[in-house]
C-alpha atoms as a PDB file:
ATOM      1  CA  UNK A   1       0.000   0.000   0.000  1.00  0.00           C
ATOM      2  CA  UNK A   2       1.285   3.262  -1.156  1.00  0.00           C
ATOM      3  CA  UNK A   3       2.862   5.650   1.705  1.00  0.00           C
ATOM      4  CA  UNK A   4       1.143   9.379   1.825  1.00  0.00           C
ATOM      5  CA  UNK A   5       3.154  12.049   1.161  1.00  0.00           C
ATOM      6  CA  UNK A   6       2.694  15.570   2.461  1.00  0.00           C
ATOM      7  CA  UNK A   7       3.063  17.501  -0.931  1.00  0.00           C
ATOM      8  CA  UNK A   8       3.519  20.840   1.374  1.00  0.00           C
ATOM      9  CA  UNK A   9       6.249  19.316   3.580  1.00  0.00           C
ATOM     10  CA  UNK A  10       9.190  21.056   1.784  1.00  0.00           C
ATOM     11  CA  UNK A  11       7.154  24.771   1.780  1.00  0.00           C
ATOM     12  CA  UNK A  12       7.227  24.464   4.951  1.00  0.00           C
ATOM     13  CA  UNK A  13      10.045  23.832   6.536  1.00  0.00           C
ATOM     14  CA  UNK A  14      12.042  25.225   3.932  1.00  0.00           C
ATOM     15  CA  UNK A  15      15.055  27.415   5.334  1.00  0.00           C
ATOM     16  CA  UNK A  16      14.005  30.349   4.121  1.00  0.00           C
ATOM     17  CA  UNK A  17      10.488  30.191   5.957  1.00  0.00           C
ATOM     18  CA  UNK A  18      11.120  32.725   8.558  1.00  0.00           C
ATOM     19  CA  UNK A  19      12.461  35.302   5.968  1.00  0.00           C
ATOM     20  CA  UNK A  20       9.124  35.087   4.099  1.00  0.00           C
ATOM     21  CA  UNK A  21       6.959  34.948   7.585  1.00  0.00           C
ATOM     22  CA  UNK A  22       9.063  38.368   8.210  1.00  0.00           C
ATOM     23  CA  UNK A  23       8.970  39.788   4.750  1.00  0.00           C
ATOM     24  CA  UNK A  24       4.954  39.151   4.791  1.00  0.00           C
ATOM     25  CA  UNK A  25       4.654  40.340   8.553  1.00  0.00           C
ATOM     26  CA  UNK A  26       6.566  43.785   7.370  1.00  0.00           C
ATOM     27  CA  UNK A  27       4.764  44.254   3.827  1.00  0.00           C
ATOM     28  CA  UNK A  28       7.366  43.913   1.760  1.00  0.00           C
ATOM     29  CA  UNK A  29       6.014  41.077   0.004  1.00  0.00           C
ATOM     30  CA  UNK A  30       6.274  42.474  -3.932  1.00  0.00           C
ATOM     31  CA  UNK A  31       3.428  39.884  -5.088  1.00  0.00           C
ATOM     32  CA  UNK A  32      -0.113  40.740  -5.648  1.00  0.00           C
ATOM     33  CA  UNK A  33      -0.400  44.331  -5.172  1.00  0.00           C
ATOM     34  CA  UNK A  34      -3.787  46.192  -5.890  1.00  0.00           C
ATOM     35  CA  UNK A  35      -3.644  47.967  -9.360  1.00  0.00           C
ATOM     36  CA  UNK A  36      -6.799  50.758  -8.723  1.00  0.00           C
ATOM     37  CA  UNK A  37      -6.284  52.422 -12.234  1.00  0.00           C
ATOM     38  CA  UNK A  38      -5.541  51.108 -15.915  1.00  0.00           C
ATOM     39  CA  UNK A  39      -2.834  49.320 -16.617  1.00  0.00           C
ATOM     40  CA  UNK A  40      -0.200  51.627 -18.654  1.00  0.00           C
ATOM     41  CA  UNK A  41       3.802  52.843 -18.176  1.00  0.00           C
ATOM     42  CA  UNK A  42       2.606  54.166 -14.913  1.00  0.00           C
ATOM     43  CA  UNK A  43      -0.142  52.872 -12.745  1.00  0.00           C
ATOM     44  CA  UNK A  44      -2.234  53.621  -9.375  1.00  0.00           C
ATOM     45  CA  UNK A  45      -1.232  51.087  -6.722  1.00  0.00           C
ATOM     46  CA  UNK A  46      -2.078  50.869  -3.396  1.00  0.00           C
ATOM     47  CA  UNK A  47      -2.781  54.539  -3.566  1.00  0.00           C
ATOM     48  CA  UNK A  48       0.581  56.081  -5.091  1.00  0.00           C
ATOM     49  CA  UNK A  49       2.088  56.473  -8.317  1.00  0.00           C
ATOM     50  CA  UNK A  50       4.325  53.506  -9.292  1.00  0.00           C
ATOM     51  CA  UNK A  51       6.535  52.610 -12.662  1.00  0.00           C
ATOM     52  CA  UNK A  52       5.121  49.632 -14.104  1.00  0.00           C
ATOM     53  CA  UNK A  53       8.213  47.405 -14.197  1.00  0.00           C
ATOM     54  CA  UNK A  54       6.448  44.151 -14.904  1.00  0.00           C
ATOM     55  CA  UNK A  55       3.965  44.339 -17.979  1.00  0.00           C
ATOM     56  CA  UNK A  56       4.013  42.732 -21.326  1.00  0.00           C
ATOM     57  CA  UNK A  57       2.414  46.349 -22.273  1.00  0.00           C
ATOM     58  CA  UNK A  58       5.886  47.293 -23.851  1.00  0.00           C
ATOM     59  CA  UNK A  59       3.932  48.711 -27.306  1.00  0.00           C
ATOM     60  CA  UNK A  60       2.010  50.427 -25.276  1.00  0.00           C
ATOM     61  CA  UNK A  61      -1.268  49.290 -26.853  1.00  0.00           C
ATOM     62  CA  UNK A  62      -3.552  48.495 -23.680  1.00  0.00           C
ATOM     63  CA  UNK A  63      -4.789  51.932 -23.695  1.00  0.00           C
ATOM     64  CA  UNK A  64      -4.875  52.551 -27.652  1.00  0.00           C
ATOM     65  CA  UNK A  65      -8.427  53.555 -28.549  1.00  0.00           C
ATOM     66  CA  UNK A  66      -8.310  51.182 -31.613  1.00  0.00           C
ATOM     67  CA  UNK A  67      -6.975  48.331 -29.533  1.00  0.00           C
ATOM     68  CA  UNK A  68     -10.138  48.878 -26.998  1.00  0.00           C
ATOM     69  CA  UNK A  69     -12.785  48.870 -29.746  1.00  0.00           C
ATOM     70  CA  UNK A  70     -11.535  45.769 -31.447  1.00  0.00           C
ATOM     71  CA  UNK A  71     -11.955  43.845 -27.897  1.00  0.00           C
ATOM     72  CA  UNK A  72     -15.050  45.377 -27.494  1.00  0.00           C
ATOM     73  CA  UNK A  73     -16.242  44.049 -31.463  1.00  0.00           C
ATOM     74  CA  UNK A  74     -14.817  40.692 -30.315  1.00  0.00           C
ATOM     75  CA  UNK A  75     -16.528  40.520 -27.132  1.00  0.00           C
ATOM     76  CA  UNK A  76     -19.926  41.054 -28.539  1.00  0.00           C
ATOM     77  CA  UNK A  77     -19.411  38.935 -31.462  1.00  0.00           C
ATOM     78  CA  UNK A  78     -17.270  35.743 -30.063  1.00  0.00           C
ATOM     79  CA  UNK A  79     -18.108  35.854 -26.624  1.00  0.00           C
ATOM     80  CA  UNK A  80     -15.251  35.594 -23.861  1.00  0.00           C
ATOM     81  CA  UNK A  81     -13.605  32.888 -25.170  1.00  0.00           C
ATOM     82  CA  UNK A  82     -14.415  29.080 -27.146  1.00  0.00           C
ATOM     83  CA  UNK A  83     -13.399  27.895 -23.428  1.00  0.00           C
ATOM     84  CA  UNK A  84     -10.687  25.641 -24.216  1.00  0.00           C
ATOM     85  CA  UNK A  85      -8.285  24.913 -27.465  1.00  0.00           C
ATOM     86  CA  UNK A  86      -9.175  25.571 -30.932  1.00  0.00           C
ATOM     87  CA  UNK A  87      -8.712  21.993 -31.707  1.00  0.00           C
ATOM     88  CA  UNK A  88     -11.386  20.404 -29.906  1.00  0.00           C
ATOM     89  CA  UNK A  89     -13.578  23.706 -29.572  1.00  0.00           C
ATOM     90  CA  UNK A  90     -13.865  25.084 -32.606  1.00  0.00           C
ATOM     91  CA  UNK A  91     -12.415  27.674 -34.857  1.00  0.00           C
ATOM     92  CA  UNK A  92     -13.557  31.342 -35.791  1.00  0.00           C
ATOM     93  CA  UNK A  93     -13.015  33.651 -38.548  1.00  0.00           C
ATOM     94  CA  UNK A  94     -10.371  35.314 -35.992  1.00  0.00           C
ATOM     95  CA  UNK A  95      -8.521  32.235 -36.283  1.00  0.00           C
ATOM     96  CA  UNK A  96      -8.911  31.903 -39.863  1.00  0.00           C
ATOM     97  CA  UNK A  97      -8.008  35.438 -40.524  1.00  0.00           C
ATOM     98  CA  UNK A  98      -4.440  35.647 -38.282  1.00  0.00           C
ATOM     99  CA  UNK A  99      -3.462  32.068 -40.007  1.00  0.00           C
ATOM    100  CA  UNK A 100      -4.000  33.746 -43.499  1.00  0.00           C
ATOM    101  CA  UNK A 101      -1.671  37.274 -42.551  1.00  0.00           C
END
């Protein structure tokens, strides 16, 4: 019969434990951080002003007007999503279209 294994174990009790517990205990914990604004170069977090280190937003297209109207056309005319891959659920013109440019 099979032993059970504590799949946790290793979080833990790893050594650095107690520097997290601290870290959290003092907010310093970078993770998770409430965005109360649009996402852009610089957003509103926790209240202040911060340089957006971390976003894929490099073109700066989140906030282009164009960008926001084509999700908005998608939205109303696909849904939020075919819920899972193209290859077992399904394939729209969106999908036909990018493979053709």
């Amino acid at each position: 019969m099979p032993t059970a294994i504590d799949l946790f174990e290793k979080a833990r009790n790893h050594e650095r434990v107690e520097q997290l517990r601290a870290a959290r205990e003092a907010d310093l914990m970078p993770y998770f951080r409430l965005l109360t604004g649009p996402a852009g170069p610089v957003v509103e977090m926790e209240g202040a002003e911060r340089v957006m280190l971390g976003s894929n937003n490099y073109l700066g297209l989140t906030g282009d007007p164009r960008v926001k109207q084509a999700a908005h056309d998608a939205l109303d005319t696909y849904g939020t999503g075919l819920t899972g891959s193209r290859f077992l659920n399904g394939t729209t013109p969106l999908h036909l279209e990018l493979s053709a440019r």
